[in-house]
Protein backbone atom coordinates (compact mmCIF):
# COMPACT_ATOMS: atom_id res chain seq x y z
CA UNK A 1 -52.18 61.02 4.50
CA UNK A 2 -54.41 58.27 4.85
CA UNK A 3 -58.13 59.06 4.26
CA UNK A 4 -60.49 59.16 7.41
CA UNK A 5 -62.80 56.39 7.79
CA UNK A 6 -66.62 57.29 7.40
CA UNK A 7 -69.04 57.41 10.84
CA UNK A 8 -72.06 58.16 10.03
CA UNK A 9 -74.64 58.58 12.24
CA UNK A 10 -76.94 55.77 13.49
CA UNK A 11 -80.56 56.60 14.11
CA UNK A 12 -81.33 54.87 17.08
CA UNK A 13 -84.98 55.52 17.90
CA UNK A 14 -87.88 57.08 16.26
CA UNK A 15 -91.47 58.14 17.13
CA UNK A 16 -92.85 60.12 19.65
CA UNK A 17 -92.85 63.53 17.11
CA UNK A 18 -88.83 62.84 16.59
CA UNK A 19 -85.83 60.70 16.33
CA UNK A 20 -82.96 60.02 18.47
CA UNK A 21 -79.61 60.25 16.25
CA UNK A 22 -75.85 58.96 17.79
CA UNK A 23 -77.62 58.91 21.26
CA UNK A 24 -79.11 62.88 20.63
CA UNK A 25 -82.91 63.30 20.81
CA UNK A 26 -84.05 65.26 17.89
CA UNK A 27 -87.62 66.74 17.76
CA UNK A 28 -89.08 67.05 14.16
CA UNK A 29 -88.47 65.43 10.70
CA UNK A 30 -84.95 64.81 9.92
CA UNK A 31 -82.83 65.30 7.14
CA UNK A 32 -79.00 63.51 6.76
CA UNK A 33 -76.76 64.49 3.74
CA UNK A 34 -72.87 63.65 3.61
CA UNK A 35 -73.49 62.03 7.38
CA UNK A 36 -74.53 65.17 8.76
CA UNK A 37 -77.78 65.66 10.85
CA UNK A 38 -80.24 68.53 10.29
CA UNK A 39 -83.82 69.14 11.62
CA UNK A 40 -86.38 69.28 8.22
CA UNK A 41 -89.70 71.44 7.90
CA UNK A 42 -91.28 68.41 6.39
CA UNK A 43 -94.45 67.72 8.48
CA UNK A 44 -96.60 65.70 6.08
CA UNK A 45 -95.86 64.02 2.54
CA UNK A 46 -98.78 65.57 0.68
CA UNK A 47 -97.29 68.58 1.18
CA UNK A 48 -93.84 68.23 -0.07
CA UNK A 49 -92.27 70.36 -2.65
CA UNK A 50 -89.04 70.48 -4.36
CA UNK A 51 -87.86 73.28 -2.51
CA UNK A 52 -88.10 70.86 0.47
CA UNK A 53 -85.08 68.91 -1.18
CA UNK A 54 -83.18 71.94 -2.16
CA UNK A 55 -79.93 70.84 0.31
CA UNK A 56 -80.27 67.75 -1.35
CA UNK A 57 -79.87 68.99 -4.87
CA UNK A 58 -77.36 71.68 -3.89
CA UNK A 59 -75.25 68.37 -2.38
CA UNK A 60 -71.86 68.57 -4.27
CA UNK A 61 -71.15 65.90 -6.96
CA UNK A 62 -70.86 62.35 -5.27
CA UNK A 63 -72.22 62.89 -1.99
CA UNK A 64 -75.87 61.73 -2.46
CA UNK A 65 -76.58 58.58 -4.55
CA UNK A 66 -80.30 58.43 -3.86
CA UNK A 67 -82.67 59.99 -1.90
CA UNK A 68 -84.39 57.79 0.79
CA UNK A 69 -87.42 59.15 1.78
CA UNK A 70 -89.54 58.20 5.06
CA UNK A 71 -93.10 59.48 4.03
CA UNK A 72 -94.59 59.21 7.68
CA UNK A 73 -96.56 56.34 9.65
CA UNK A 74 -97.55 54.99 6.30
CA UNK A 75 -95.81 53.95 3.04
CA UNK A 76 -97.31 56.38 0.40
CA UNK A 77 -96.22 57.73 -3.07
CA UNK A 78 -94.21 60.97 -3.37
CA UNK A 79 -96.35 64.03 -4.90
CA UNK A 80 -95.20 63.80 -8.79
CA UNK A 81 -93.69 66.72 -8.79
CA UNK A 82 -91.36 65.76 -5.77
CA UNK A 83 -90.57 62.43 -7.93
CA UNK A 84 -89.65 64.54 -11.17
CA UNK A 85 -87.74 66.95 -9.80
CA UNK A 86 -85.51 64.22 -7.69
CA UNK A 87 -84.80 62.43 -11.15
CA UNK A 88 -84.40 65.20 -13.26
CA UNK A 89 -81.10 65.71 -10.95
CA UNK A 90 -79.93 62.36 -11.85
CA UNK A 91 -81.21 60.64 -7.65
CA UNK A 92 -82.74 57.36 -7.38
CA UNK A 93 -85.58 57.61 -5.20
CA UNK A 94 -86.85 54.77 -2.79
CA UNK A 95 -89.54 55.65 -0.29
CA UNK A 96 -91.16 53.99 2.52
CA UNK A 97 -92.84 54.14 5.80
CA UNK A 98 -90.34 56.27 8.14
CA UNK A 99 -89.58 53.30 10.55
CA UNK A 100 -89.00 51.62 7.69
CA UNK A 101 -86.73 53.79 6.50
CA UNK A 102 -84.57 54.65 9.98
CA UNK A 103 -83.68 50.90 9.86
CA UNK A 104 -82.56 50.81 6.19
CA UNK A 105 -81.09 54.13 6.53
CA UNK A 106 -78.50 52.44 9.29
CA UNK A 107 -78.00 49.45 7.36
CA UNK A 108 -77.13 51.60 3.81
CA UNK A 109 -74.95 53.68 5.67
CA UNK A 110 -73.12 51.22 7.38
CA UNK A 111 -72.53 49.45 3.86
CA UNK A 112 -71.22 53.08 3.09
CA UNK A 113 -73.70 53.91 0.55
CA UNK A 114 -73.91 58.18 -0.07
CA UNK A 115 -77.31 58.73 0.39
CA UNK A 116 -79.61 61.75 1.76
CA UNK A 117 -82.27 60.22 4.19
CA UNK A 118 -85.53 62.83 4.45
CA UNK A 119 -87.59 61.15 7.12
CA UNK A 120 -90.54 62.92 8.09
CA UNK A 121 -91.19 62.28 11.90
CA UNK A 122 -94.26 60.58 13.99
C-alpha cells in the first residue's frame, strides 16, 4: 500500500483577531501539529507558559521537528522559561513576527518539514 501524500494546510490570510486556514476563517491564535488545525489560548507572548505547548510536547516521536512560533504584531523573544522547556524536549525553536511566520509556515510545510506552528493572532 503506497503511503498517502502529505496536504497540509495553507494559511491563507491573517489579521483581523484570526487566520483563515485551507479557505476556513479561524478566530483566535492558532496552533498546527502533524497538519492538523486547532484554535490556541495564546493571546499575548509575555504571557506564555509551557503548559501552553503541552500538545506540542505530547506530539509522538517524529511529528514535530521545531516549533515555529508567531509572537504577535512584533518579533520579540520567547519568555525563558518557554525557550528552556522547548529545548529540554529536544525542538528547535525559531520565532518571529506572526505574519512572518504564516508565510514561512506555508513555505516549510510545503518543503514537507514536521513542524508545530503556534501563531498567536492580531
Amino acid at each position: 500500500m503506497a503511503a498517502v501524500p502529505r496536504q497540509p494546510p495553507s494559511i491563507d490570510a491573517y489579521g483581523g483577531g484570526g487566520f483563515r486556514v485551507s479557505g476556513v476563517w479561524r478566530p483566535g491564535s492558532l496552533l498546527i501539529i502533524d497538519d492538523q488545525p486547532a484554535d490556541w489560548s495564546a493571546t499575548r507572548l509575555e504571557d506564555l507558559t509551557p503548559d501552553d505547548f503541552k500538545t506540542v510536547f505530547d506530539a509522538p516521536a517524529g511529528v514535530v521537528e521545531f516549533v515555529l512560533l508567531g509572537t504577535g504584531a512584533t518579533q520579540a523573544l520567547p519568555p525563558k522559561a518557554v525557550r528552556e522547556a522547548i529545548r529540554a524536549r529536544g525542538f528547535g525553536l525559531e520565532f518571529m513576527a506572526s505574519e512572518a511566520a504564516a508565510r514561512t509556515y506555508n513555505v516549510l510545510a510545503a518543503e514537507g518539514r514536521r513542524l508545530a506552528a503556534a501563531l498567536i493572532a492580531v
